[in-house]
Protein backbone atom coordinates (compact mmCIF):
# COMPACT_ATOMS: atom_id res chain seq x y z
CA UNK A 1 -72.03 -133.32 7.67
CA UNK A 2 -71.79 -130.71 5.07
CA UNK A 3 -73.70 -126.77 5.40
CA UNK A 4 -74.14 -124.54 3.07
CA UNK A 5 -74.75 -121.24 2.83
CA UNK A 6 -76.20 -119.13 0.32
CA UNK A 7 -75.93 -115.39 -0.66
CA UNK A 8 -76.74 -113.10 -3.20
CA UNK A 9 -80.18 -112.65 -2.68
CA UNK A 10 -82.19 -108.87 -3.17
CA UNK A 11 -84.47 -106.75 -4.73
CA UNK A 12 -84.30 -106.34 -8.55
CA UNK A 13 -86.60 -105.25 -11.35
CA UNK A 14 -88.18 -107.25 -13.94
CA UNK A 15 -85.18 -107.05 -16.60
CA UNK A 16 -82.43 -107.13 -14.24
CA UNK A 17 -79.75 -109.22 -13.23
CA UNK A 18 -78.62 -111.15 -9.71
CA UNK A 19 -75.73 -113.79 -9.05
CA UNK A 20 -76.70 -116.51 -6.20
CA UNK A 21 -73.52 -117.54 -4.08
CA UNK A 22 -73.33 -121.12 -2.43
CA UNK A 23 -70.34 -121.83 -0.24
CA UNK A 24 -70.20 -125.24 1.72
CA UNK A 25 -68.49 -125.84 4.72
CA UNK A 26 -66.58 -128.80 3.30
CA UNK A 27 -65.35 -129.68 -0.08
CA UNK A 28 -68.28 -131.65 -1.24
CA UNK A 29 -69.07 -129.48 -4.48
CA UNK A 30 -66.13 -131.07 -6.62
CA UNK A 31 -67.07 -134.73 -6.71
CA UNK A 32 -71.00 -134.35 -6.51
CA UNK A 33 -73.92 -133.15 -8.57
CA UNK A 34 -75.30 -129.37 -7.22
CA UNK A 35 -78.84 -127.90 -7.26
CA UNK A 36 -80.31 -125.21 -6.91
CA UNK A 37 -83.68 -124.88 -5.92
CA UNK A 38 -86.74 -122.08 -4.87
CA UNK A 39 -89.92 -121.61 -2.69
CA UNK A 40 -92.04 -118.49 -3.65
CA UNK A 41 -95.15 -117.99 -0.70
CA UNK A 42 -97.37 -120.46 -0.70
CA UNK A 43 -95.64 -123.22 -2.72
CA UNK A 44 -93.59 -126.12 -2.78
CA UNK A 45 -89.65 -126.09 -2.99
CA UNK A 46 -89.05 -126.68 -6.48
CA UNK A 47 -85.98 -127.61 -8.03
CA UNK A 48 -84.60 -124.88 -10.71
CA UNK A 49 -80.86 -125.94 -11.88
CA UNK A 50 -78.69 -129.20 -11.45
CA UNK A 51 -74.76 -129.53 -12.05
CA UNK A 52 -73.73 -132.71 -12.55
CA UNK A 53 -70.78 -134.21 -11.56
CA UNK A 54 -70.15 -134.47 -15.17
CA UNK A 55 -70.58 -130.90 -15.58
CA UNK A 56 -73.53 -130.95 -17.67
CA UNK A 57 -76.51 -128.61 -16.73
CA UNK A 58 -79.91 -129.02 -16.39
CA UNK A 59 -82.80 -126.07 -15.79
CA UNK A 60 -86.51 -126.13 -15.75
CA UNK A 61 -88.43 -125.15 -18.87
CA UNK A 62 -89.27 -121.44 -17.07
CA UNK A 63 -85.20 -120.53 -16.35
CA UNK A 64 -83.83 -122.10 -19.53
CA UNK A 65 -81.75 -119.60 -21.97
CA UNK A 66 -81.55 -117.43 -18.53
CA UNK A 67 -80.26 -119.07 -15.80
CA UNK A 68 -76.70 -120.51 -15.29
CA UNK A 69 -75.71 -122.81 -12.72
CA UNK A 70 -71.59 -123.09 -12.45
CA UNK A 71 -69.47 -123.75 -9.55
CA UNK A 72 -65.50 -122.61 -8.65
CA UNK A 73 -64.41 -126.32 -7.32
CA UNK A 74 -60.81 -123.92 -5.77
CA UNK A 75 -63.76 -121.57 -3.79
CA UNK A 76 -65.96 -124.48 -3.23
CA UNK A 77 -69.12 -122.11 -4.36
CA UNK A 78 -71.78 -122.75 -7.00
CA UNK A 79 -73.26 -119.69 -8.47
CA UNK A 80 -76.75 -119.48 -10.39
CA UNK A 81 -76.60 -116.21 -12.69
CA UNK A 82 -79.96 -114.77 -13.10
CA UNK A 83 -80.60 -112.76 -16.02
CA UNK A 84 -83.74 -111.54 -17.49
CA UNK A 85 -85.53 -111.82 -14.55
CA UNK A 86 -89.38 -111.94 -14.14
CA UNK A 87 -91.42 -111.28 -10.93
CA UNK A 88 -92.40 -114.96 -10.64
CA UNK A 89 -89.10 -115.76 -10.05
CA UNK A 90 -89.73 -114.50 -6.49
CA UNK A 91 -88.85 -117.02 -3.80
CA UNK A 92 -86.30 -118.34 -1.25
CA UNK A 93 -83.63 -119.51 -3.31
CA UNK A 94 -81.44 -122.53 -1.51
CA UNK A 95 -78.88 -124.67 -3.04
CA UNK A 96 -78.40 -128.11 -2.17
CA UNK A 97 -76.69 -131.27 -2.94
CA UNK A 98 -78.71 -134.35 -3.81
CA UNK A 99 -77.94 -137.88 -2.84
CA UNK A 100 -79.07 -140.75 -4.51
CA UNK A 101 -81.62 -142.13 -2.78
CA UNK A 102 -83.66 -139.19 -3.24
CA UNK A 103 -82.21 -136.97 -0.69
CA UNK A 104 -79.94 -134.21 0.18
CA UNK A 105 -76.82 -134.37 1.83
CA UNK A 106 -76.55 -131.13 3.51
CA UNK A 107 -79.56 -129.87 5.49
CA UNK A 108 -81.50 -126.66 3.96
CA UNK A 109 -79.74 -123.15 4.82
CA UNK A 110 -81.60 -119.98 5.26
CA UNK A 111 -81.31 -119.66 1.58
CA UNK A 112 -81.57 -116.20 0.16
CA UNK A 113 -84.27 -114.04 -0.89
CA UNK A 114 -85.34 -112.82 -4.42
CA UNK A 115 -87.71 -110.44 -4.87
CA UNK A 116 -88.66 -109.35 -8.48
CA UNK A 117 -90.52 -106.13 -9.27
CA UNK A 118 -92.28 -105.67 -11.60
């Protein structure tokens, strides 16, 4: 079984920048698709940013043009650069990788927290 662990997390204002960390505890990152994903209060995870395994990206119409998901295969890490960020970006961020029957092959983390002023 694979963990991950995310980092990077804080408090930022609207404008600013943050870089999300995802280490897992075995090399999983390098021959899989990644994802990042988010829960602000009171709503559903929601996936924000997928890696493929081809290395093409993929972002949801809210993050595109700001967000970049990239990984370090040698660190086994994905990041997800922030930039321009607004407070409804505001949530748990976790990072994940999905299997293909719909799943996730590493149970969620803690994730880590971003909190947006405004």
């Amino acid at each position: 079984q694979v963990n991950v662990v995310e980092s990077g997390g804080g408090l930022v204002q609207a404008g600013g920048s943050l870089r999300l960390s995802c280490t897992a505890s075995a090399s999983r990152f390098s021959d899989n698709a990644i994802g990042w994903y988010r829960q602000a209060p009171g709503k559903q995870r929601e996936w924000v940013a997928l890696l493929s395994l081809e290395g093409y990206t993929h972002d949801i119409a809210p993050v595109k043009g700001r967000f970049t998901i990239s990984k370090d295969n040698a660190k086994n890490t994905v990041y997800l650069q922030m930039d321009s960020l607004k407070p409804e970006a505001t949530a748990v961020y976790y990072c994940n990788v999905p299997s293909v029957d719909g799943g996730y092959l590493a149970p969620w983390g803690q994730g880590t927290q971003v909190t947006v002023s405004s």
